[in-house]
PDB file of N, CA and C in Angstrom:
ATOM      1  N   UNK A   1     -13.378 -13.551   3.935  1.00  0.00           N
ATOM      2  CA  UNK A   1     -13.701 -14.949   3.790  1.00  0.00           C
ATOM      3  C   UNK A   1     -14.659 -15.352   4.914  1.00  0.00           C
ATOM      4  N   UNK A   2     -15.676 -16.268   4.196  1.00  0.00           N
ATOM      5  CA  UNK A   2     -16.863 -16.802   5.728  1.00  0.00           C
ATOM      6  C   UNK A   2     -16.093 -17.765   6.188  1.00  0.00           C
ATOM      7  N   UNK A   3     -16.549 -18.182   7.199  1.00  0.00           N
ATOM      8  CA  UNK A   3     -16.521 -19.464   7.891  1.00  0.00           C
ATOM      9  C   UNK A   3     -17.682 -20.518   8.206  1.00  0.00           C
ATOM     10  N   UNK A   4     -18.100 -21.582   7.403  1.00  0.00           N
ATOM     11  CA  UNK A   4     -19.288 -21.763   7.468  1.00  0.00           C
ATOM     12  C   UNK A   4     -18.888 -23.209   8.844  1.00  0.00           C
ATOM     13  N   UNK A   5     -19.635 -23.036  10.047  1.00  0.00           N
ATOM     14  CA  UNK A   5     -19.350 -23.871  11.504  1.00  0.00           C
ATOM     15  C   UNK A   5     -20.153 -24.524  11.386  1.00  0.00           C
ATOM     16  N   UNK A   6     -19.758 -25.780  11.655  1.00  0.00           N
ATOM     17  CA  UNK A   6     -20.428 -27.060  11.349  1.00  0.00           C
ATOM     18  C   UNK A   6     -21.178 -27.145  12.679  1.00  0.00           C
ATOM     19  N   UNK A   7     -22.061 -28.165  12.692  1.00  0.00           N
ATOM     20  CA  UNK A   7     -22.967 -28.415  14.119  1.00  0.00           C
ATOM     21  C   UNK A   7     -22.543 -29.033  15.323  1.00  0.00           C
ATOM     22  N   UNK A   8     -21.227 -29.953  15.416  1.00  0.00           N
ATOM     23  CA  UNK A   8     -20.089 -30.502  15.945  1.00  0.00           C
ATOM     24  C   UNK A   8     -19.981 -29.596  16.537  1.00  0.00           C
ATOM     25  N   UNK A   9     -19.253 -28.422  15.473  1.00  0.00           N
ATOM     26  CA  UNK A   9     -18.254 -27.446  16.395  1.00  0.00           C
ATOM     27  C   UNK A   9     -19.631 -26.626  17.355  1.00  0.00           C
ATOM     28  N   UNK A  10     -20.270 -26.048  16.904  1.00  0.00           N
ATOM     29  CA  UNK A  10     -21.612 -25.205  17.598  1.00  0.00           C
ATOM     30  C   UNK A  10     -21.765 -25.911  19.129  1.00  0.00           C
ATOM     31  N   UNK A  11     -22.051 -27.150  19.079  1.00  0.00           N
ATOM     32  CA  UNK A  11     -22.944 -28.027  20.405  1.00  0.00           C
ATOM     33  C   UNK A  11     -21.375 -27.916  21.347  1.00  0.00           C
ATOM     34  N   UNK A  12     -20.053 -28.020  20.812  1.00  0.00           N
ATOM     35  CA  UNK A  12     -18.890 -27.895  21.434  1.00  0.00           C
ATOM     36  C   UNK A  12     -18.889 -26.554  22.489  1.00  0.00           C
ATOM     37  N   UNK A  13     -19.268 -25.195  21.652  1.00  0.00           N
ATOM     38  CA  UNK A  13     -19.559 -24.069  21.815  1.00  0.00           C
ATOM     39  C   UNK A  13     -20.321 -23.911  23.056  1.00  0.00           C
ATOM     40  N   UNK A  14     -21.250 -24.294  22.695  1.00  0.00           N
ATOM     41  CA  UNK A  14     -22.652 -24.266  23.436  1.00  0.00           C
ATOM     42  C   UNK A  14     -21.907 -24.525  24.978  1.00  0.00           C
ATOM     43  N   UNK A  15     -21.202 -26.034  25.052  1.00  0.00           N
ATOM     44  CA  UNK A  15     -20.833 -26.286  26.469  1.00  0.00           C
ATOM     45  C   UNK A  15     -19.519 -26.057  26.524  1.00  0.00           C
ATOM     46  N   UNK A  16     -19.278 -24.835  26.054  1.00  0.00           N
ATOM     47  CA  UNK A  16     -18.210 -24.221  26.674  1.00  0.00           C
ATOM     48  C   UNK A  16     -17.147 -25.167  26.234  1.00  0.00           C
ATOM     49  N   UNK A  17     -16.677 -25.499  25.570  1.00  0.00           N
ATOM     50  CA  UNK A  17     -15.796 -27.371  25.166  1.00  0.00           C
ATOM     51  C   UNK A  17     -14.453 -26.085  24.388  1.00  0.00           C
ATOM     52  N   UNK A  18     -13.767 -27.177  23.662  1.00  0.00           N
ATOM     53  CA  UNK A  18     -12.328 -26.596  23.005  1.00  0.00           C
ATOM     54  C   UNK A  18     -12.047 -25.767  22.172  1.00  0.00           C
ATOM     55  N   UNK A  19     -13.132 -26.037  21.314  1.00  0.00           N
ATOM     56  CA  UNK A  19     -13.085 -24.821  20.627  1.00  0.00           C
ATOM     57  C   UNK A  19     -14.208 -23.161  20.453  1.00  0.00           C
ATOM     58  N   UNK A  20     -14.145 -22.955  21.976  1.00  0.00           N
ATOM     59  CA  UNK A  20     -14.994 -21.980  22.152  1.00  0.00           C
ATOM     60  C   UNK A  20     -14.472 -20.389  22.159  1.00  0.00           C
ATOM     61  N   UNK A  21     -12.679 -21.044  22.135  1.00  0.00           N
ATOM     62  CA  UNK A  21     -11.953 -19.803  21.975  1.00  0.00           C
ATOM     63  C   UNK A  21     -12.205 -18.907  20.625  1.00  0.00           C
ATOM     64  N   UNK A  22     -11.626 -20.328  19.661  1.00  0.00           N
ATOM     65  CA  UNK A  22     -11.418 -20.019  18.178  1.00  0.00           C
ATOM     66  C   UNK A  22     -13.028 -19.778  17.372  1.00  0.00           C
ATOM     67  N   UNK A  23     -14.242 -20.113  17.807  1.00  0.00           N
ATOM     68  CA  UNK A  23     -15.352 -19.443  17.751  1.00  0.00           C
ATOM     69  C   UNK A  23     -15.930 -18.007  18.092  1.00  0.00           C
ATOM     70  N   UNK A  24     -15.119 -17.668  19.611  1.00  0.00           N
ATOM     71  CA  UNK A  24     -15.080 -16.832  19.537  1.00  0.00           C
ATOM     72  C   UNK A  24     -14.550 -15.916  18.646  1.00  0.00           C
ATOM     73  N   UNK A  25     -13.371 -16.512  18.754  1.00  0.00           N
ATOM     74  CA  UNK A  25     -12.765 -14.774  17.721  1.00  0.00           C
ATOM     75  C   UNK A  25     -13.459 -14.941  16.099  1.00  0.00           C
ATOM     76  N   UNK A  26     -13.786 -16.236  15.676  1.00  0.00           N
ATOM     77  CA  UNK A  26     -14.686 -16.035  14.588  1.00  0.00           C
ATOM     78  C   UNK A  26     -15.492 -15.069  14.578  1.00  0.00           C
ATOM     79  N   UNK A  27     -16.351 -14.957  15.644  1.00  0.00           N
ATOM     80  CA  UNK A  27     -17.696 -14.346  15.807  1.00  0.00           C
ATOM     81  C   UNK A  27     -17.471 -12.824  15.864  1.00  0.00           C
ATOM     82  N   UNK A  28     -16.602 -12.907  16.755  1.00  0.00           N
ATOM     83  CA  UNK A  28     -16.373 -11.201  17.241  1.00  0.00           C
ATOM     84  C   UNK A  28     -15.633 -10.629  15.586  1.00  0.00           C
ATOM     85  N   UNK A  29     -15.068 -11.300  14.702  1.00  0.00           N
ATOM     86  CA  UNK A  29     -14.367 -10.798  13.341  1.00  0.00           C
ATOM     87  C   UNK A  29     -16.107 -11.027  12.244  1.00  0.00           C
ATOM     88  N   UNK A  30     -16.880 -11.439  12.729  1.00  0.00           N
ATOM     89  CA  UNK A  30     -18.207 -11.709  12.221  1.00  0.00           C
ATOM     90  C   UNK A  30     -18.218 -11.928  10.745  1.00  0.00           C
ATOM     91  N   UNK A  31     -17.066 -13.125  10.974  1.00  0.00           N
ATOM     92  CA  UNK A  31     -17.050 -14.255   9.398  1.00  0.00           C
ATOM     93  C   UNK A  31     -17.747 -15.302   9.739  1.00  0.00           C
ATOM     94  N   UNK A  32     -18.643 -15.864  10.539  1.00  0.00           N
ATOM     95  CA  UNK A  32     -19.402 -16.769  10.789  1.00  0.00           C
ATOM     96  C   UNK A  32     -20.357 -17.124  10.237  1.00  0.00           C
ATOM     97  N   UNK A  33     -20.856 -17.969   9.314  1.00  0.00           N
ATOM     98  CA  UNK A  33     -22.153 -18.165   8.673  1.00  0.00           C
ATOM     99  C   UNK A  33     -22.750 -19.592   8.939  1.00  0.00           C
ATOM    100  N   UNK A  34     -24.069 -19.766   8.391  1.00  0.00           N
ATOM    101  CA  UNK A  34     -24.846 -21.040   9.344  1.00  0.00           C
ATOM    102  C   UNK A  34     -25.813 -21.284   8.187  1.00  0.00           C
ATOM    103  N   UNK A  35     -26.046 -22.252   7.711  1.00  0.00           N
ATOM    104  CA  UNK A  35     -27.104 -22.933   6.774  1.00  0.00           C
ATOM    105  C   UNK A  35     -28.206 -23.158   7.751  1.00  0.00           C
ATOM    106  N   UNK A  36     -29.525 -23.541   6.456  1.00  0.00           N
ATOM    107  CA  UNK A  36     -30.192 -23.970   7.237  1.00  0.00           C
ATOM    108  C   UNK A  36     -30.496 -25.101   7.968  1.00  0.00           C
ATOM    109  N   UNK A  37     -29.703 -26.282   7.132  1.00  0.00           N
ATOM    110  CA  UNK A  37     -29.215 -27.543   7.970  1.00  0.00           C
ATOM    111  C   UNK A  37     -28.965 -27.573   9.202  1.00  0.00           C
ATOM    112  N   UNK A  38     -27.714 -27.001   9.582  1.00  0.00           N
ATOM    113  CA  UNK A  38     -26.971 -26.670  10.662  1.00  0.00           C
ATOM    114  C   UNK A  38     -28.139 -25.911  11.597  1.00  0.00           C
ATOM    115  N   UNK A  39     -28.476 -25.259  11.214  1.00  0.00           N
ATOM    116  CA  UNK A  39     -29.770 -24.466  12.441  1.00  0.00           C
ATOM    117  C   UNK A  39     -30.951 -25.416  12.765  1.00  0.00           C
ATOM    118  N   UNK A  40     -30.997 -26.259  12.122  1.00  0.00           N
ATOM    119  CA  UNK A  40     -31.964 -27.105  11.986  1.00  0.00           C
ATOM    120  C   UNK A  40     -31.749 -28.204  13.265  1.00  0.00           C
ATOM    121  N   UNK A  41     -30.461 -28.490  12.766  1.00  0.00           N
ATOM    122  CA  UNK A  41     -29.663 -29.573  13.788  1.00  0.00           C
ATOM    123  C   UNK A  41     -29.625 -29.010  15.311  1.00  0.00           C
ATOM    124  N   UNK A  42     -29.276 -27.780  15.420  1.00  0.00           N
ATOM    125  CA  UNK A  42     -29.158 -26.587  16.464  1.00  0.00           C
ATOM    126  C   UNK A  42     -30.486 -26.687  17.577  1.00  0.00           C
ATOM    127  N   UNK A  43     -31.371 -26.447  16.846  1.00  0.00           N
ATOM    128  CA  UNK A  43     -32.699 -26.225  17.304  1.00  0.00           C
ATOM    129  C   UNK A  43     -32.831 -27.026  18.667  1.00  0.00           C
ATOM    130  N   UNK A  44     -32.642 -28.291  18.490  1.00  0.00           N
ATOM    131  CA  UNK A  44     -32.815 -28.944  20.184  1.00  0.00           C
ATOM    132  C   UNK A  44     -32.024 -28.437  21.211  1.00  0.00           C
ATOM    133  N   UNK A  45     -30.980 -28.165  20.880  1.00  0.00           N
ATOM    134  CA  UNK A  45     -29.683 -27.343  21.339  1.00  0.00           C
ATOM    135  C   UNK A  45     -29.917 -26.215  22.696  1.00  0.00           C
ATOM    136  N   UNK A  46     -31.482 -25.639  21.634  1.00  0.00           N
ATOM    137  CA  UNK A  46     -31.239 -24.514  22.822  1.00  0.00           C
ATOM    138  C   UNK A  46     -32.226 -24.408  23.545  1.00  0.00           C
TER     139      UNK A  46
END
């Protein structure tokens, strides 16, 4: 099953915030997926 991570949770990520645990282990099980919306939104981000 994916997990599609909303842009909320990502910018949370980014600064290290609450749910950077449970992203992690998303990532490392590499069910993580990303539209192009969401990357879109991202973009200033980084």
């Amino acid at each position: 099953m994916d997990v599609l991570v909303d842009t909320s949770i990502w910018i949370d990520y980014f600064k290290a915030g609450d749910s950077s645990q449970d992203l992690d282990y998303l990532i490392d099980e590499n069910i993580v997926v990303i539209n192009d919306i969401i990357l879109t939104e991202l973009v200033p981000y980084l």
